[in-house]
C-alpha atoms as a PDB file:
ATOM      1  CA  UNK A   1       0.000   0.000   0.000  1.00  0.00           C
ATOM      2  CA  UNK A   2       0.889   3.388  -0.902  1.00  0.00           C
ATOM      3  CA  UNK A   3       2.277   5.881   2.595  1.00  0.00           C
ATOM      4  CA  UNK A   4      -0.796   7.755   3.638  1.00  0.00           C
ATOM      5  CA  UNK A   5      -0.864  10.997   1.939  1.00  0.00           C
ATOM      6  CA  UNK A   6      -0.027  14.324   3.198  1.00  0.00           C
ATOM      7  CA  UNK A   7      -3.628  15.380   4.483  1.00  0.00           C
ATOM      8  CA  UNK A   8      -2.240  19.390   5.929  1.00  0.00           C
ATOM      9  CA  UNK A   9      -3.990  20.446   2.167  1.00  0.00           C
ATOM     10  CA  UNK A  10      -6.339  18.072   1.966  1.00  0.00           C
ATOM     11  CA  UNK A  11      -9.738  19.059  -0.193  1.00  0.00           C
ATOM     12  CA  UNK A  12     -13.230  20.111   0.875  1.00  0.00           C
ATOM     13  CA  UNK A  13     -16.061  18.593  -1.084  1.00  0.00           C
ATOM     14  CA  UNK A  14     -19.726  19.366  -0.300  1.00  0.00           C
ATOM     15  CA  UNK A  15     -21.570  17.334  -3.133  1.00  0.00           C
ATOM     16  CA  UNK A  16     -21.061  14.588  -5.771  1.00  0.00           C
ATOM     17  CA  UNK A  17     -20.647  17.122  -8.550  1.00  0.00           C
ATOM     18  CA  UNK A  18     -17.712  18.673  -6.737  1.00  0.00           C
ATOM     19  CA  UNK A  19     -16.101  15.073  -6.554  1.00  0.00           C
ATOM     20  CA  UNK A  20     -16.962  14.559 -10.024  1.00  0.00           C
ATOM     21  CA  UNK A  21     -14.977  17.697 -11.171  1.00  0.00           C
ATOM     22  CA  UNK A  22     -11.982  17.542  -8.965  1.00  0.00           C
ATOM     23  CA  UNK A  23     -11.794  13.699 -10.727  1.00  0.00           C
ATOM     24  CA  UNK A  24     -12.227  15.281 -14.532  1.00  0.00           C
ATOM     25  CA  UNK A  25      -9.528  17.721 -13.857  1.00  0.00           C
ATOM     26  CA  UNK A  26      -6.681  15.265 -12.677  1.00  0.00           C
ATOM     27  CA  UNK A  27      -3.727  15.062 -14.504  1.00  0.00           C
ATOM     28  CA  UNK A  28      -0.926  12.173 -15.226  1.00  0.00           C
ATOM     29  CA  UNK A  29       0.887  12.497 -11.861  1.00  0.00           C
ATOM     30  CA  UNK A  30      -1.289  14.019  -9.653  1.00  0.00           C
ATOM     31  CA  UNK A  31      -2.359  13.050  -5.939  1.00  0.00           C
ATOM     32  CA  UNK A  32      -5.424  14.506  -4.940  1.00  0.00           C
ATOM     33  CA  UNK A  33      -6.650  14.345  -1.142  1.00  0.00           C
ATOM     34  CA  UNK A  34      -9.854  15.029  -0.066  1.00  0.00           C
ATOM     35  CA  UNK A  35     -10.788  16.074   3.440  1.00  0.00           C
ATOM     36  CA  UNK A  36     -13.167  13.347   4.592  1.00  0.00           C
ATOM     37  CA  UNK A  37     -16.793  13.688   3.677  1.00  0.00           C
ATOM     38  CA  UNK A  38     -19.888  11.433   3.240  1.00  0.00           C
ATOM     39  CA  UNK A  39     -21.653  12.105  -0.410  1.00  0.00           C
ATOM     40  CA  UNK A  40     -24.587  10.822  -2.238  1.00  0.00           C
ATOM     41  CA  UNK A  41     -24.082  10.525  -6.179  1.00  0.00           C
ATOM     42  CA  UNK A  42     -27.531  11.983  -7.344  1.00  0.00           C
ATOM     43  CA  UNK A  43     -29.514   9.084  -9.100  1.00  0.00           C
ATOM     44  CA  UNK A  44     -29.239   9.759 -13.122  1.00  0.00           C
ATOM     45  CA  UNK A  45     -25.616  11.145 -12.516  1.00  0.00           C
ATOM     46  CA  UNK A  46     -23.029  11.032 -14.985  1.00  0.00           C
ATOM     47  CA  UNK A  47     -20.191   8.353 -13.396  1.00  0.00           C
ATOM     48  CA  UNK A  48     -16.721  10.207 -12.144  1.00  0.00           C
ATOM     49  CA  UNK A  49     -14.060   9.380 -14.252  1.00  0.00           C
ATOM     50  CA  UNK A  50     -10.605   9.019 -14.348  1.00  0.00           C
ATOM     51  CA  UNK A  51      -8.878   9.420 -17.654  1.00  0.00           C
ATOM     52  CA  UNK A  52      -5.201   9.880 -17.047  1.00  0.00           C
ATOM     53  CA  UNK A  53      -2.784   7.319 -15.636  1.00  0.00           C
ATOM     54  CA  UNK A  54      -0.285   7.202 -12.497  1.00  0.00           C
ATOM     55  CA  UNK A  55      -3.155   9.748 -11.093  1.00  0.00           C
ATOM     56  CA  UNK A  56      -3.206   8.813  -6.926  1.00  0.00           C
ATOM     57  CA  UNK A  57      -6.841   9.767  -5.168  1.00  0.00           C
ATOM     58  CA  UNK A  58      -7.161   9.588  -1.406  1.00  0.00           C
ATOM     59  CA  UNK A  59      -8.575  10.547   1.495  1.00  0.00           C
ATOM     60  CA  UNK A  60      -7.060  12.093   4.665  1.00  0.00           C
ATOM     61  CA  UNK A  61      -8.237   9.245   6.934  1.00  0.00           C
ATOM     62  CA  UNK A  62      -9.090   5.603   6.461  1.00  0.00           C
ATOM     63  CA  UNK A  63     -12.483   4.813   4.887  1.00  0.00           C
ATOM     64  CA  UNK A  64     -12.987   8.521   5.532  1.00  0.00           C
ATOM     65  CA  UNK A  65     -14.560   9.484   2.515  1.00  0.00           C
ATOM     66  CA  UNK A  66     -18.070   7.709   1.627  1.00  0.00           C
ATOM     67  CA  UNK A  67     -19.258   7.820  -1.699  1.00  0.00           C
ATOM     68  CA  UNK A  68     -23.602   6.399  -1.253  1.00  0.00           C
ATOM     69  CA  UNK A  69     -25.336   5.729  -4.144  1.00  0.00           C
ATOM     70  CA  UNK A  70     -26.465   3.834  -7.542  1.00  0.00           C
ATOM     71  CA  UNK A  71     -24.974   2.783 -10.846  1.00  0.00           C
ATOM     72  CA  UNK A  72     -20.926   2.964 -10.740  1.00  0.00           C
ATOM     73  CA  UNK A  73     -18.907   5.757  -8.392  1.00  0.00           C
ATOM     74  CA  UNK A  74     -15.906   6.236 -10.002  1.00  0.00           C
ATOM     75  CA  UNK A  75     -14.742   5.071 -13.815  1.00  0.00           C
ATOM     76  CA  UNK A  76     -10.941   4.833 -14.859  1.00  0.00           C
ATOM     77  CA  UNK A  77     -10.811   4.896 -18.841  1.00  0.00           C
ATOM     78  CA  UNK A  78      -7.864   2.978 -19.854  1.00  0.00           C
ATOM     79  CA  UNK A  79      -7.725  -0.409 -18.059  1.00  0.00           C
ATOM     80  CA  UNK A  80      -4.043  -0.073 -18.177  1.00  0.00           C
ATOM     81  CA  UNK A  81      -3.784   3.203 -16.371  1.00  0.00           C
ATOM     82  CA  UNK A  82      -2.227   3.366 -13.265  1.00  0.00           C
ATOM     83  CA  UNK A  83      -4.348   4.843 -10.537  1.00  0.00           C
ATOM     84  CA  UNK A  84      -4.585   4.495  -6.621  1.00  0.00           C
ATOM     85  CA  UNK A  85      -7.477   5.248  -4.826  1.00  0.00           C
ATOM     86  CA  UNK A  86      -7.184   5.073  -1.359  1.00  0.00           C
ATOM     87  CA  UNK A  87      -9.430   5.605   1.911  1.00  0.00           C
ATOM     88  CA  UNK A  88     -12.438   5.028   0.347  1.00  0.00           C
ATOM     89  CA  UNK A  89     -15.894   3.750   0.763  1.00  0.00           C
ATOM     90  CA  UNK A  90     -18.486   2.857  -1.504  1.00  0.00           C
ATOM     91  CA  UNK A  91     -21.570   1.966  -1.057  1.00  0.00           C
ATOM     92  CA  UNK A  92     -25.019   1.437  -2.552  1.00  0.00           C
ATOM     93  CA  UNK A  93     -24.044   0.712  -6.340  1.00  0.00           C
ATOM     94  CA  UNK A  94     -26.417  -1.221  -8.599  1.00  0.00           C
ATOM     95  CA  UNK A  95     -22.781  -2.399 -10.547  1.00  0.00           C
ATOM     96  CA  UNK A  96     -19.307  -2.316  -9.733  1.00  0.00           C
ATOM     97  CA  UNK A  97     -18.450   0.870  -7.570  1.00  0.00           C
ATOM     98  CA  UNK A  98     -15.501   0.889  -9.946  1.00  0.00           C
ATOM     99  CA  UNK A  99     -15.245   0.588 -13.483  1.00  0.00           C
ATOM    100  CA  UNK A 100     -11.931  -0.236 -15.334  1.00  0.00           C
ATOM    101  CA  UNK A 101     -12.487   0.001 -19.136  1.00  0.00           C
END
């Protein structure tokens, strides 16, 4: 497992949208922390994605950040991308919580 991250700049998120943006606007070689928060992914919402590769997402704390909700939670586009998402929790999804494709 990867070292915990750094959570002294860690970032506030309010709403699924704001998750979903933060996750658009990673680049290759980013780590993004998130301050710990419980969300609900709106039904009909569009799936975060993850489209770059060696992107790290986690959250300050262990299962800190709780993603509630249907249909998939988080979608990285190239199955051969690598990507760490840590501290997570997902729950409620009517498929896989994460999508590799």
């Amino acid at each position: 497992c990867p070292s915990p991250p750094d959570s002294s700049s860690c970032i506030i998120i309010e709403t699924y949208r704001e998750f979903y943006d933060k996750l658009k606007d990673a680049r290759a070689g980013d780590t993004i922390v998130f301050c710990d928060f419980s969300i609900q992914k709106p039904e009909g919402s569009r799936t975060a994605s993850i489209d770059e590769t060696n992107v790290h997402i986690a959250c300050q704390s262990t299962l800190g950040c709780n993603i509630k909700g249907g249909g998939s939670h988080v979608r990285v586009g190239d199955s051969n991308a690598k990507v760490t998402i840590q501290g997570f929790s997902f729950v409620g999804a009517e498929k896989s919580a994460l999508r590799f494709e």
